[in-house]
C-alpha atoms as a PDB file:
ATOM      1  CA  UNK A   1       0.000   0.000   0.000  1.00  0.00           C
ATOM      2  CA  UNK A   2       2.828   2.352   0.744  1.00  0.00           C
ATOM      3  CA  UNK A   3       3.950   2.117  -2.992  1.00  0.00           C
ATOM      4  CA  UNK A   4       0.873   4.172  -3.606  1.00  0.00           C
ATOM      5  CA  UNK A   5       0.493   6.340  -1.139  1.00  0.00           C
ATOM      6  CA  UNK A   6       2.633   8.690   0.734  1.00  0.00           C
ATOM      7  CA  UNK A   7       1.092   9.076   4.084  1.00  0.00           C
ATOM      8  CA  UNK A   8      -2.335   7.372   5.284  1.00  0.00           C
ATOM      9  CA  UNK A   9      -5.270   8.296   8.023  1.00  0.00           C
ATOM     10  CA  UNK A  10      -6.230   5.191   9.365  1.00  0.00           C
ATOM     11  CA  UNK A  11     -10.444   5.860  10.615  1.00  0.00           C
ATOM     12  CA  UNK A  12     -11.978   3.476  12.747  1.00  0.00           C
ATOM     13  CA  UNK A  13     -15.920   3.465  12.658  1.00  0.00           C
ATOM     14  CA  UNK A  14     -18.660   1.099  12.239  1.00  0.00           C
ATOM     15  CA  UNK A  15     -21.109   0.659  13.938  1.00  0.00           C
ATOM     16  CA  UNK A  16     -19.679   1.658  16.869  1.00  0.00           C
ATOM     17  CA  UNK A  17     -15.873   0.894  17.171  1.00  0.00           C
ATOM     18  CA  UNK A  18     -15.451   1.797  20.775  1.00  0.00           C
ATOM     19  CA  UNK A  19     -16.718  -1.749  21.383  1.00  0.00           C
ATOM     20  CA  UNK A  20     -13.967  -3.258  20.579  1.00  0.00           C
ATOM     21  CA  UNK A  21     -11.174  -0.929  21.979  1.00  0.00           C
ATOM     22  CA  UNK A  22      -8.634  -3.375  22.345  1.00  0.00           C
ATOM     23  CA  UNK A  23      -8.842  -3.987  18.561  1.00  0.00           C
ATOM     24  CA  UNK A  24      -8.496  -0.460  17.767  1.00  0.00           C
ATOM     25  CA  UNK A  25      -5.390  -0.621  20.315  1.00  0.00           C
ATOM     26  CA  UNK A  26      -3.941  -3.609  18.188  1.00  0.00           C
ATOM     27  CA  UNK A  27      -4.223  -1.932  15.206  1.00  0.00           C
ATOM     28  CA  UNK A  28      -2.523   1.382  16.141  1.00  0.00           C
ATOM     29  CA  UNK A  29       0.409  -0.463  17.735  1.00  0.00           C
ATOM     30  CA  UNK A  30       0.988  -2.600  14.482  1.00  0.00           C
ATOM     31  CA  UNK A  31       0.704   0.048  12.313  1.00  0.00           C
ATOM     32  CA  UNK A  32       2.379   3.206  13.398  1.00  0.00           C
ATOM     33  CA  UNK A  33       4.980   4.779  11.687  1.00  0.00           C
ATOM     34  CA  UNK A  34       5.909   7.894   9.596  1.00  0.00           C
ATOM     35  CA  UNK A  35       3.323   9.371   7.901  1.00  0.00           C
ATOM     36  CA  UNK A  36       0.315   7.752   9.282  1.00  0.00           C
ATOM     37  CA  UNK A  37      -2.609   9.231  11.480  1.00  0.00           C
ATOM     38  CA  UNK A  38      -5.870   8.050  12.992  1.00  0.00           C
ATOM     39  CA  UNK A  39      -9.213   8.668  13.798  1.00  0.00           C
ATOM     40  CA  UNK A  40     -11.944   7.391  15.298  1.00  0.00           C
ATOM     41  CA  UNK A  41     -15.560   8.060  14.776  1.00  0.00           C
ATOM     42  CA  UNK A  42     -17.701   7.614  17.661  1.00  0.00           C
ATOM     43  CA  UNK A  43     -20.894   8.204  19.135  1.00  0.00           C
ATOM     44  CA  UNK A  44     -19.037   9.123  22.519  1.00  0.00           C
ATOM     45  CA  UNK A  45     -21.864   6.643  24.379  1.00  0.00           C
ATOM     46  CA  UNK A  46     -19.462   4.278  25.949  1.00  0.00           C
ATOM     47  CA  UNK A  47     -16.489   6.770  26.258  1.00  0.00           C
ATOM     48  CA  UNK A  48     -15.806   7.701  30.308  1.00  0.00           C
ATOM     49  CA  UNK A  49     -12.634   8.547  31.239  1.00  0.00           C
ATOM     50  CA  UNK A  50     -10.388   5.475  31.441  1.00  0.00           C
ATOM     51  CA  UNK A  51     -11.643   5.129  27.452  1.00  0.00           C
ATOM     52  CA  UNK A  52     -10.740   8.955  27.257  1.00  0.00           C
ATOM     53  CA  UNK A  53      -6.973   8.411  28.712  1.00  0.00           C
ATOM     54  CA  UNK A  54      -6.119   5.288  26.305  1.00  0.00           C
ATOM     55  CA  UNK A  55      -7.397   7.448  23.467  1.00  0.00           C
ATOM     56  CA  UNK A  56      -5.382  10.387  24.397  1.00  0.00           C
ATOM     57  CA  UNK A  57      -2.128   7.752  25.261  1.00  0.00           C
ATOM     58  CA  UNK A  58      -3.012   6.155  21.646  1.00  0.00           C
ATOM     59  CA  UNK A  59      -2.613   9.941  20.032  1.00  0.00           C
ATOM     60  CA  UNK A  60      -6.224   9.547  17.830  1.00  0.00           C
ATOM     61  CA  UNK A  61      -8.148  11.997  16.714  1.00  0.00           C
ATOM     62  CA  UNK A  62     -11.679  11.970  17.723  1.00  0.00           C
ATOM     63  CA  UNK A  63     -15.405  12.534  15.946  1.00  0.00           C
ATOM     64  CA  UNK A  64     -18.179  12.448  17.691  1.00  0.00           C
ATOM     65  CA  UNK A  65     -21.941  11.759  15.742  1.00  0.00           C
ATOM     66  CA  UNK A  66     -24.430  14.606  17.357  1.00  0.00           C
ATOM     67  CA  UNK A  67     -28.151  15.068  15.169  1.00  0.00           C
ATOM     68  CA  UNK A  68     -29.416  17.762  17.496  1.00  0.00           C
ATOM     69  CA  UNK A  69     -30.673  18.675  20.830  1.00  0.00           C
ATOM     70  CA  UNK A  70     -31.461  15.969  22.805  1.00  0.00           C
ATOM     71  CA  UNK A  71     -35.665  15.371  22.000  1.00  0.00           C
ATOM     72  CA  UNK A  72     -33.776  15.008  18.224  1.00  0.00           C
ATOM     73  CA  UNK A  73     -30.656  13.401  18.543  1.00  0.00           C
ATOM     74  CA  UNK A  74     -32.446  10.625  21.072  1.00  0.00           C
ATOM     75  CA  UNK A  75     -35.370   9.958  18.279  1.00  0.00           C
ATOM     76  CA  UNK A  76     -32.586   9.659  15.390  1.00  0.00           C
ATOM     77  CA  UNK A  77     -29.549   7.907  17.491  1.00  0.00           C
ATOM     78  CA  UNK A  78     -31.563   5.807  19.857  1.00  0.00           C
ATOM     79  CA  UNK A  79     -30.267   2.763  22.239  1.00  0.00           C
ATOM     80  CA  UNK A  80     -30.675  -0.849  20.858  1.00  0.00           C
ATOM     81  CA  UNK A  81     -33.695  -0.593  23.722  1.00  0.00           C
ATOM     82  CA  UNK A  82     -35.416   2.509  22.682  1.00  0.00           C
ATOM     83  CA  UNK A  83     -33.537   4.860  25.491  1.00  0.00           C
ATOM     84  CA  UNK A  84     -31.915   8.261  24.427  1.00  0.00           C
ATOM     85  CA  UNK A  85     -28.268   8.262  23.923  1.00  0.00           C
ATOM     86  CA  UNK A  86     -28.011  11.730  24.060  1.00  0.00           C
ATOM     87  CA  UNK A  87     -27.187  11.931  27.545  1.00  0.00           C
ATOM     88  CA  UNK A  88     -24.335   9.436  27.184  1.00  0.00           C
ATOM     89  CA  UNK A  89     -22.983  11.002  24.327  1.00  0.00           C
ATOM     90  CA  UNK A  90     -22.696  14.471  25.817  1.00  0.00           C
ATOM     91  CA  UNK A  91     -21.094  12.794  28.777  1.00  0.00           C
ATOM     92  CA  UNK A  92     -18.239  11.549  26.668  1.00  0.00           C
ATOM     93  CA  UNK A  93     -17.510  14.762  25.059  1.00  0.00           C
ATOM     94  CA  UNK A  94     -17.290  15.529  28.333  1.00  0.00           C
ATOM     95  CA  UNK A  95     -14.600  13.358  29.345  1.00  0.00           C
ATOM     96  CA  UNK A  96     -12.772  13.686  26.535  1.00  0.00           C
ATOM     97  CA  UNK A  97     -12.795  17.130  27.364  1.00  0.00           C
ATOM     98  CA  UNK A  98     -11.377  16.406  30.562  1.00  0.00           C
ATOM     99  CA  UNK A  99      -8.445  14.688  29.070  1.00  0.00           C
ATOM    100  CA  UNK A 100      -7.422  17.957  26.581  1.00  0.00           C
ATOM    101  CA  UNK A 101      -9.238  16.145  23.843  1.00  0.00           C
ATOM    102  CA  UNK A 102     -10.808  17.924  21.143  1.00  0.00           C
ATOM    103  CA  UNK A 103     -13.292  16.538  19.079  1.00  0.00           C
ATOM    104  CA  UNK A 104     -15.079  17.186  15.789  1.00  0.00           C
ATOM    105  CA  UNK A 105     -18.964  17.050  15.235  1.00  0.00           C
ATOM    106  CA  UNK A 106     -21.066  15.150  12.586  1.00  0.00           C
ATOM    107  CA  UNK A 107     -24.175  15.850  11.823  1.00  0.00           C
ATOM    108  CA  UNK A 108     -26.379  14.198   9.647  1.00  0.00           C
ATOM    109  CA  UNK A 109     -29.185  16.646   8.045  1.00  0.00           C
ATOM    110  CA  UNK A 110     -32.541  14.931   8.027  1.00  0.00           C
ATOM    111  CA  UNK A 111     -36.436  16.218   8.010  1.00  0.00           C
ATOM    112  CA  UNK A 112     -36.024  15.219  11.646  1.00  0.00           C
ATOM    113  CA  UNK A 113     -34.047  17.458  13.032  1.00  0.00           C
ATOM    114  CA  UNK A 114     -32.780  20.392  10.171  1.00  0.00           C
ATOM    115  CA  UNK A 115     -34.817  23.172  12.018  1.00  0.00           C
ATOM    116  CA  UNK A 116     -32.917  22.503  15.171  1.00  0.00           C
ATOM    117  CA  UNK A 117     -29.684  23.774  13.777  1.00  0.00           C
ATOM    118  CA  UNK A 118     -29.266  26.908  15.458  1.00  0.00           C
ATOM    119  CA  UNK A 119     -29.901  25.130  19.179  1.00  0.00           C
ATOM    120  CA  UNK A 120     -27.119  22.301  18.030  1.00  0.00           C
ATOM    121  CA  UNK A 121     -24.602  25.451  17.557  1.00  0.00           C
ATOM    122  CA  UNK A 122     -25.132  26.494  20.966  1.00  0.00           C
ATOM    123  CA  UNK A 123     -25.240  23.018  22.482  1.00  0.00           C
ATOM    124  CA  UNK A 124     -21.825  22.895  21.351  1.00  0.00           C
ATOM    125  CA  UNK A 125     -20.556  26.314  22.367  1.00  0.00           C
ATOM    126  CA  UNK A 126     -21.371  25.142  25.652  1.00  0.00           C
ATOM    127  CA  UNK A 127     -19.634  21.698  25.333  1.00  0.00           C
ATOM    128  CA  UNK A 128     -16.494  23.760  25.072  1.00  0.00           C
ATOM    129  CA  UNK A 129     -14.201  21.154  22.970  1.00  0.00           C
ATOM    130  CA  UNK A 130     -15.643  20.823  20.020  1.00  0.00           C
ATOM    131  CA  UNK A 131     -13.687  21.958  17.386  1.00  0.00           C
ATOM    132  CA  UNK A 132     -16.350  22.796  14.384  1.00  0.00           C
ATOM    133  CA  UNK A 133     -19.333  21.003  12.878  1.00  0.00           C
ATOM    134  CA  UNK A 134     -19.557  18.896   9.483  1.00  0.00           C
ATOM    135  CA  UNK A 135     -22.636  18.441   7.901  1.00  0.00           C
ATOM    136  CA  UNK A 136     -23.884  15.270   6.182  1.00  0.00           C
ATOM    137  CA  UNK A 137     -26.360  14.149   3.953  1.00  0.00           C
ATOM    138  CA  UNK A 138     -28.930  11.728   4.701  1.00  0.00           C
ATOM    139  CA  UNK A 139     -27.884   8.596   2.435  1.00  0.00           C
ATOM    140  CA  UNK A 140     -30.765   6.311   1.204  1.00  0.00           C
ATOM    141  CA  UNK A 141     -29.310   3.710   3.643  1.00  0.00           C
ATOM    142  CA  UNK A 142     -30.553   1.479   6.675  1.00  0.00           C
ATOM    143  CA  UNK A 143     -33.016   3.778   8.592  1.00  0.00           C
ATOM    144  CA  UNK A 144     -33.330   5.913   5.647  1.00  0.00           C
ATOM    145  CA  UNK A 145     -33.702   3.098   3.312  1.00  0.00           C
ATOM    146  CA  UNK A 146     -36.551   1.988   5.465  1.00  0.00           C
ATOM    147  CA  UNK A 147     -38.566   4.960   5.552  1.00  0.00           C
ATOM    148  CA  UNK A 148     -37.591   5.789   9.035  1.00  0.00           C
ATOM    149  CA  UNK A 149     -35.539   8.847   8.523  1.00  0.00           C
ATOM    150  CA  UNK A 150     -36.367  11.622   5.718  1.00  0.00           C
ATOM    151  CA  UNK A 151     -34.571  13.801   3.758  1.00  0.00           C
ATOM    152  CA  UNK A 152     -34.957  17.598   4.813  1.00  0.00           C
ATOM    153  CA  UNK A 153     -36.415  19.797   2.156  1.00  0.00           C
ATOM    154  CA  UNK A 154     -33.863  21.719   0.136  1.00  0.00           C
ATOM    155  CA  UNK A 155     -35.424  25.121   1.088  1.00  0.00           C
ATOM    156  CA  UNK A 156     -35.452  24.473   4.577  1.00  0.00           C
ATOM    157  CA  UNK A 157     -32.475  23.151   4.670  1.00  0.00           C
ATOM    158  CA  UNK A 158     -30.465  26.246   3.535  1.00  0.00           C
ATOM    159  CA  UNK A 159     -32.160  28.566   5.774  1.00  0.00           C
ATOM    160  CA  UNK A 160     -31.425  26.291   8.573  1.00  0.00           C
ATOM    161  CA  UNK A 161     -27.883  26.170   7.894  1.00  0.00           C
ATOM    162  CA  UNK A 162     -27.880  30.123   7.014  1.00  0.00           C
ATOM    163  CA  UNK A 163     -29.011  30.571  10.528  1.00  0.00           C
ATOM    164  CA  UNK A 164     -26.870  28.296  12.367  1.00  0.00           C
ATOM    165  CA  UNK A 165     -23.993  30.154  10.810  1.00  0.00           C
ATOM    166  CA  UNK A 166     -25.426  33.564  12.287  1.00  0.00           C
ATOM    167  CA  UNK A 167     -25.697  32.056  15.580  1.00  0.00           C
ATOM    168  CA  UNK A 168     -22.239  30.641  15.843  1.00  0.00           C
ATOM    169  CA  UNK A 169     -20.981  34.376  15.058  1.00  0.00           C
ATOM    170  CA  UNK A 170     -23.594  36.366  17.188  1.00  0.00           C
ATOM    171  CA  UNK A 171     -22.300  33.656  19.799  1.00  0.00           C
ATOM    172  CA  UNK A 172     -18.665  34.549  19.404  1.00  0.00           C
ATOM    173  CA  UNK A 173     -19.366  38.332  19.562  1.00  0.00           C
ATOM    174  CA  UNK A 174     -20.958  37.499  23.032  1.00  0.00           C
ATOM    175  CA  UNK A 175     -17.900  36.654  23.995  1.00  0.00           C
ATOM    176  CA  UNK A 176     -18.001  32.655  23.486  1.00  0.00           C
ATOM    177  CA  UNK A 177     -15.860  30.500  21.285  1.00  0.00           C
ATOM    178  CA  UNK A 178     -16.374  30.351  17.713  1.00  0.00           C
ATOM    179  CA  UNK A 179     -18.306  27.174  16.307  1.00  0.00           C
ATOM    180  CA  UNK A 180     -16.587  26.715  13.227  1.00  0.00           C
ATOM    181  CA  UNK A 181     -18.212  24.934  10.719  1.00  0.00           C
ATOM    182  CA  UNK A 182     -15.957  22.534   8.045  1.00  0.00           C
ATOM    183  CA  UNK A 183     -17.096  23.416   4.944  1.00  0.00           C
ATOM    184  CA  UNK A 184     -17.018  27.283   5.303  1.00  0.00           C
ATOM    185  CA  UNK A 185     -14.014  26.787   6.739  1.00  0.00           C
ATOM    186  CA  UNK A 186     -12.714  24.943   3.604  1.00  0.00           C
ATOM    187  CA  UNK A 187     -14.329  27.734   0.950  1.00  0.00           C
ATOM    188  CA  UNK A 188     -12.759  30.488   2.814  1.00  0.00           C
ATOM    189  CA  UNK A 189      -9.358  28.635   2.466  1.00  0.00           C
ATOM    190  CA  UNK A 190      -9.553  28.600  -1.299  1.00  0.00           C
ATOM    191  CA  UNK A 191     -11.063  32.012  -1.427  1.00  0.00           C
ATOM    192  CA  UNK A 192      -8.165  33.774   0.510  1.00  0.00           C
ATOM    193  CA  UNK A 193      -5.424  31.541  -1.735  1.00  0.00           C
ATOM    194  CA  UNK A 194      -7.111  31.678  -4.951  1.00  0.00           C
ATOM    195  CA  UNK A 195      -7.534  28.014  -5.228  1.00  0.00           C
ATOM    196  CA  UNK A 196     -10.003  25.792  -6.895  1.00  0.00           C
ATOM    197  CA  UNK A 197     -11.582  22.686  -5.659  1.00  0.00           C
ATOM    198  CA  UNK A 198     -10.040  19.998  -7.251  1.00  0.00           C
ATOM    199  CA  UNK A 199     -12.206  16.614  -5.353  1.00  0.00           C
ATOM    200  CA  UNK A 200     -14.947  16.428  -3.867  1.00  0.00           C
ATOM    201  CA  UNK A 201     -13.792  13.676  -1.507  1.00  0.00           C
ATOM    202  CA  UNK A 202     -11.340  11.111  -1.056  1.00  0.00           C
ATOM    203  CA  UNK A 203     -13.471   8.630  -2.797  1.00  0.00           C
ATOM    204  CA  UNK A 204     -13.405  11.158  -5.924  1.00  0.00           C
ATOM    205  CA  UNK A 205      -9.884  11.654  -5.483  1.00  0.00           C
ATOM    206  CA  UNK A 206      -9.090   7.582  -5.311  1.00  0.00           C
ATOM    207  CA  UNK A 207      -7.674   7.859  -2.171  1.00  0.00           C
ATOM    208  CA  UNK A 208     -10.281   6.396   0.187  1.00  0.00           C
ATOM    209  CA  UNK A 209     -10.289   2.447   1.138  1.00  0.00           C
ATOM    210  CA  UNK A 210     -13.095   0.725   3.348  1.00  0.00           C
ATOM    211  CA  UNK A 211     -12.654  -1.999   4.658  1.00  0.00           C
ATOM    212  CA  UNK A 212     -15.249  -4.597   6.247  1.00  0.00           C
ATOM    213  CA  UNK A 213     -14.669  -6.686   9.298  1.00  0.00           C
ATOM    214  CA  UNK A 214     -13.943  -9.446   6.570  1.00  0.00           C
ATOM    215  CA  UNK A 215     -11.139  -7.951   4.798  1.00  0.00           C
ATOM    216  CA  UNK A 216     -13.875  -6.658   1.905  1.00  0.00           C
ATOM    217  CA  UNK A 217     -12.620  -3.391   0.451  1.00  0.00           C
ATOM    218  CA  UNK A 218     -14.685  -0.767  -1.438  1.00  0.00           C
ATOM    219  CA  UNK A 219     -14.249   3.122  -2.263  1.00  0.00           C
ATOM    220  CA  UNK A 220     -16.801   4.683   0.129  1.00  0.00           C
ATOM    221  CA  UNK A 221     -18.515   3.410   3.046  1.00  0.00           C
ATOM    222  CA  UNK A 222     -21.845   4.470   1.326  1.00  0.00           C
ATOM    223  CA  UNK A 223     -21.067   1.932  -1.412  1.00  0.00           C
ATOM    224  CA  UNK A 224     -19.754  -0.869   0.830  1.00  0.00           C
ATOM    225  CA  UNK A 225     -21.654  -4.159  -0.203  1.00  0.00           C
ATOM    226  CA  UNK A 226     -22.613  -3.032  -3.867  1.00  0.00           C
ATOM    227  CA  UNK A 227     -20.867  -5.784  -5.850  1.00  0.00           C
ATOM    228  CA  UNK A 228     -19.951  -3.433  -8.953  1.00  0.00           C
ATOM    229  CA  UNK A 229     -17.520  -1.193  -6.133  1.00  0.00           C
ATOM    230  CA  UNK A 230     -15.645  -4.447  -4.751  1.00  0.00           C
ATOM    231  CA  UNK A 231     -12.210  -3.623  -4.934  1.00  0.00           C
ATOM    232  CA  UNK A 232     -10.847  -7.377  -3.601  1.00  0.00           C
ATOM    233  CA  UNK A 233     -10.117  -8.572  -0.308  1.00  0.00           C
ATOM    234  CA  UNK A 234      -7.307  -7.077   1.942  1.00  0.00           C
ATOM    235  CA  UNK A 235      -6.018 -10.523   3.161  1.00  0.00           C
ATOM    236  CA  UNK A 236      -5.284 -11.586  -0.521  1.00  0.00           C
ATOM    237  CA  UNK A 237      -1.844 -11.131  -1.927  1.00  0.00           C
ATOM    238  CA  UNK A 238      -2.600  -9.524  -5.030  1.00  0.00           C
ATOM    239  CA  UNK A 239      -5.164  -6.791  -3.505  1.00  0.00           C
ATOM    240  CA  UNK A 240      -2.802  -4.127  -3.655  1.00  0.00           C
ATOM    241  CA  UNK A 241      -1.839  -5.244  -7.813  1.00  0.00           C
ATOM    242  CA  UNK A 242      -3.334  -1.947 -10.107  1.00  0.00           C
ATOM    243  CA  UNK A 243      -4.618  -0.744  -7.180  1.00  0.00           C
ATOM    244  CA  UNK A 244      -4.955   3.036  -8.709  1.00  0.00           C
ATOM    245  CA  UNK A 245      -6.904   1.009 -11.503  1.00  0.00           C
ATOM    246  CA  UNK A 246      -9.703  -0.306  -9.639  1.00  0.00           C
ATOM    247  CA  UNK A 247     -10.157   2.967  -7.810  1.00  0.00           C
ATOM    248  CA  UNK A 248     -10.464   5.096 -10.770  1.00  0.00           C
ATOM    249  CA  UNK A 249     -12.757   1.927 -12.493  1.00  0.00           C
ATOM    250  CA  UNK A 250     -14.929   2.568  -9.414  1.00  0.00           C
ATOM    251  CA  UNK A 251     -14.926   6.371  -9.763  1.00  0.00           C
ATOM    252  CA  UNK A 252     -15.574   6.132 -13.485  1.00  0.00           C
ATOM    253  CA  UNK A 253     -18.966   4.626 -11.991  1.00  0.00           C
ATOM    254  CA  UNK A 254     -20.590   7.304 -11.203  1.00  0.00           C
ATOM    255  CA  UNK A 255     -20.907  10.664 -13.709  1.00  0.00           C
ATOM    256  CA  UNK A 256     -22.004  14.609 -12.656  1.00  0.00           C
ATOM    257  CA  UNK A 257     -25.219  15.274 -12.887  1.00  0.00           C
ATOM    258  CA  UNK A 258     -25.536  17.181 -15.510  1.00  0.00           C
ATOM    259  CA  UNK A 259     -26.295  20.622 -13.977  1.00  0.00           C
ATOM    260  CA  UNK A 260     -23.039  20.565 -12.278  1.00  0.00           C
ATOM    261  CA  UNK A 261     -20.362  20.885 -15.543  1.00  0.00           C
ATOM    262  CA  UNK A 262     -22.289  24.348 -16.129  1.00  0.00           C
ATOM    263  CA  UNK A 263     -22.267  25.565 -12.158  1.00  0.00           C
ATOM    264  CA  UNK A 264     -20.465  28.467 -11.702  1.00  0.00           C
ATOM    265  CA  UNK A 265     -19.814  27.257  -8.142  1.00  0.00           C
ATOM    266  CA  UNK A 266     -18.402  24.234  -9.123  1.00  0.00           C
ATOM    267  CA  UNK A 267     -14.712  25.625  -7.871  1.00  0.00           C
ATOM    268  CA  UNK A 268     -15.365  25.800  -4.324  1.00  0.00           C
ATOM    269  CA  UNK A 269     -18.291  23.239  -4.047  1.00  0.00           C
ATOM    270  CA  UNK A 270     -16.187  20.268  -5.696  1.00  0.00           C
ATOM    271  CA  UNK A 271     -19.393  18.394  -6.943  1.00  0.00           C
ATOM    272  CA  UNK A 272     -21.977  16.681  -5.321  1.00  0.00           C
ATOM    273  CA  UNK A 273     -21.510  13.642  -3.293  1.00  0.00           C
ATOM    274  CA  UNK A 274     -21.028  10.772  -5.312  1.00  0.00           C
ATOM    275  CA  UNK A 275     -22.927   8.045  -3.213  1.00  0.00           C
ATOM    276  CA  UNK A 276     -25.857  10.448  -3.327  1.00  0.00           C
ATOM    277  CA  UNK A 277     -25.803  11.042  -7.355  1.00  0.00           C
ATOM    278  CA  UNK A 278     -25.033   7.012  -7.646  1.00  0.00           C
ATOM    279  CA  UNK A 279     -28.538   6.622  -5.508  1.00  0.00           C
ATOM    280  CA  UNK A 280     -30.165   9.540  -7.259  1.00  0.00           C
ATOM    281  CA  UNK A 281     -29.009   7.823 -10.995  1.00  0.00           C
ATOM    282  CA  UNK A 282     -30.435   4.441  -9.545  1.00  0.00           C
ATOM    283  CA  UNK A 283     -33.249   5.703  -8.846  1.00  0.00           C
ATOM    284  CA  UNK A 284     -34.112   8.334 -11.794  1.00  0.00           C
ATOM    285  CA  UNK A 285     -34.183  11.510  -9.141  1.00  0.00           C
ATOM    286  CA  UNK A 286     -32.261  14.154  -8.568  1.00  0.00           C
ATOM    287  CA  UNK A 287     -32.244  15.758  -4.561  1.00  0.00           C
ATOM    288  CA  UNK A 288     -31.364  19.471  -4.528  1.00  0.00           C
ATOM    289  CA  UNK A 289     -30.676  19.568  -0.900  1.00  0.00           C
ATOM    290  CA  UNK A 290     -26.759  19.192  -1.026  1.00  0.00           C
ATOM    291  CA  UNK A 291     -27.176  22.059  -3.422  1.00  0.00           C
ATOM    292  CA  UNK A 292     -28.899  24.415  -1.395  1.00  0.00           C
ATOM    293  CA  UNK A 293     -26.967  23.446   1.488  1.00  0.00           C
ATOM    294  CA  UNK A 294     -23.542  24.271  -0.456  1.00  0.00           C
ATOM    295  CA  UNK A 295     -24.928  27.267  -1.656  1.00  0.00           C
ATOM    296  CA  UNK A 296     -25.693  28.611   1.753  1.00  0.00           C
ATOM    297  CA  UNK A 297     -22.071  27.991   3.103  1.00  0.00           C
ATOM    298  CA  UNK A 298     -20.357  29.992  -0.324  1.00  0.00           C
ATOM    299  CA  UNK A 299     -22.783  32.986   0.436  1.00  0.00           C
ATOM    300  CA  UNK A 300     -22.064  32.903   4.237  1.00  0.00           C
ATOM    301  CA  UNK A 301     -18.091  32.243   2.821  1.00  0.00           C
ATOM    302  CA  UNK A 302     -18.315  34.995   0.570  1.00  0.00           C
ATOM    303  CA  UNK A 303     -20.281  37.512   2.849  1.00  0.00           C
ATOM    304  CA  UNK A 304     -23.518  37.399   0.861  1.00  0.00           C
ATOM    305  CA  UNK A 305     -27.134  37.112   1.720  1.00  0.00           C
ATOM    306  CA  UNK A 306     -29.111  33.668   1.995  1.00  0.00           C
ATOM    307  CA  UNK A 307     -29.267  32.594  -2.136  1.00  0.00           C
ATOM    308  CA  UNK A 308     -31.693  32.901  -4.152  1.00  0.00           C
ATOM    309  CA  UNK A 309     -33.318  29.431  -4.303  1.00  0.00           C
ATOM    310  CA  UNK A 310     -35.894  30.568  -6.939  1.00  0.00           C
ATOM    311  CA  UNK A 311     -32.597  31.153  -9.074  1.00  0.00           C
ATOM    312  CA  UNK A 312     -30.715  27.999  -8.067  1.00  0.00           C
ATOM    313  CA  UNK A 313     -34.368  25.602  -8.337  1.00  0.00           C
ATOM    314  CA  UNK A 314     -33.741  26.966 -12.195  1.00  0.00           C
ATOM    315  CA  UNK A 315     -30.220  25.632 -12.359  1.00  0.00           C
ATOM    316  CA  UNK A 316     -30.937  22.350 -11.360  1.00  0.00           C
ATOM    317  CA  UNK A 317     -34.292  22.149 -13.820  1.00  0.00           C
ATOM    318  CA  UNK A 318     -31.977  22.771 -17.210  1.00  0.00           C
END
């Protein structure tokens, strides 16, 4: 692997990996060397603060999944038994906290709990240790796939976000610490240096490999189990053989939707996600929402006004 790569981030998730720490501890101890980092994505639930120190002592960087307050996050994340997890979760940021860890915040837009943006942004002003908030799109998987979860309307969606980005600022000029949020974050980094954005994502760049508790290797972890992505197995010999090859094979998989060669935001968006256009292709529709939602953070980026998603609605229609 090494002959293709220069330098790796090894990210543990699931499921939830934290129930398995000693694994995780395995791993990092086999692996480390030059060059490589890791990360572990978490719902915080079962970290208290022996958990926290070996994390800290293991040097990995830490995200934490949050959907919202907690009569939100406990509908959307509950416990195998029906109980909230909010609770839990908020206590392991907390100990993490204790330990001089930072973390990073995921949250997955939904129907459920879009409207509750603004209240997440103070949640975690409060918290104290969490660095900034990444948004995600609800992917037409498990819950979703069931009917369980729904996608938040477009509209609603970019207002949402527009307003959670005012509250993290009117919360800083009161004196708290800034909530940072990734993408803007990312936009205003190529505005200030002039750059383009080259990839939307690792998985469009063909540097992301997932791998399944049986070795099974694919490009995303939205595409994991979708036979036309299989990359090989990890415990065979010859996985790593034209390695670049099958990753670009996979990427060639999946085209822009058409609106997107014509955007004129196309330079700091990057594209659209590519699991989300596979399962919009698959299923003949096209879902505006990461739109919107992209347009809000260039506006907010670039100092503007909420869009005009009138003008945008006509973008995606040609």
């Amino acid at each position: 692997m090494l002959n293709y790569f220069d330098s790796f981030k090894v990210q543990f998730s699931g499921g939830e990996p934290l129930f398995n720490m000693d694994l995780i501890e395995r791993v990092v101890d086999y692996t480390r060397g030059p060059g490589i980092r890791y990360q572990l994505q978490t719902n915080a639930t079962l970290i208290d603060r022996g958990v926290a120190r070996r994390i800290k002592k293991l040097g990995i960087s830490v995200g934490v999944s949050l959907d919202g307050l907690p009569e939100v996050n406990d509908l959307l994340r509950p416990f195998a038994d029906g109980r909230g997890s909010t609770t839990a979760t908020i206590s392991g940021i907390e100990n993490l906290r204790t330990e001089g860890i930072r973390v990073g915040l995921t949250c997955v837009l939904s129907a459920e709990n879009v409207a509750g943006l603004p209240g997440l942004v103070e949640l975690v002003g409060y918290l104290g240790n969490v660095e900034g908030i990444a948004l995600d799109l609800l992917r037409p998987i498990g819950r979703a796939e069931r009917g369980e979860v729904r996608p938040a309307d477009p509209a609603l969606a970019a207002r949402s976000v527009s307003a959670a980005l005012r509250r993290a600022d009117e919360l800083a000029l009161l004196g708290g610490r800034r909530v940072k949020f990734r993408e803007v974050e990312r936009i205003r980094y190529l505005l200030s240096h002039g750059l383009k954005r080259k990839y939307r994502c690792p998985f469009d760049a063909c540097w992301y490999l997932v791998v399944d508790p049986k070795g099974r290797a694919y490009p995303c972890p939205s595409l994991v189990g979708l036979p036309q992505f299989y990359l090989g197995n990890v415990l065979e010999d010859d996985f790593a053989d034209e390695l670049s090859d099958k990753l670009e094979r996979c990427r060639g998989l999946i085209g822009l939707p058409r609106y997107c060669s014509t955007c004129p935001e196309r330079r700091l968006c990057g594209g659209p996600c590519l699991a989300q256009t596979y399962a919009g292709q698959l299923a003949g529709e096209t879902n505006p929402t990461e739109c919107y939602v992209r347009r809000a953070f260039i506006n907010f980026a670039e100092g503007k006004e909420v869009a005009n998603h009138a003008a945008k609605e006509i973008c995606l229609s040609v």
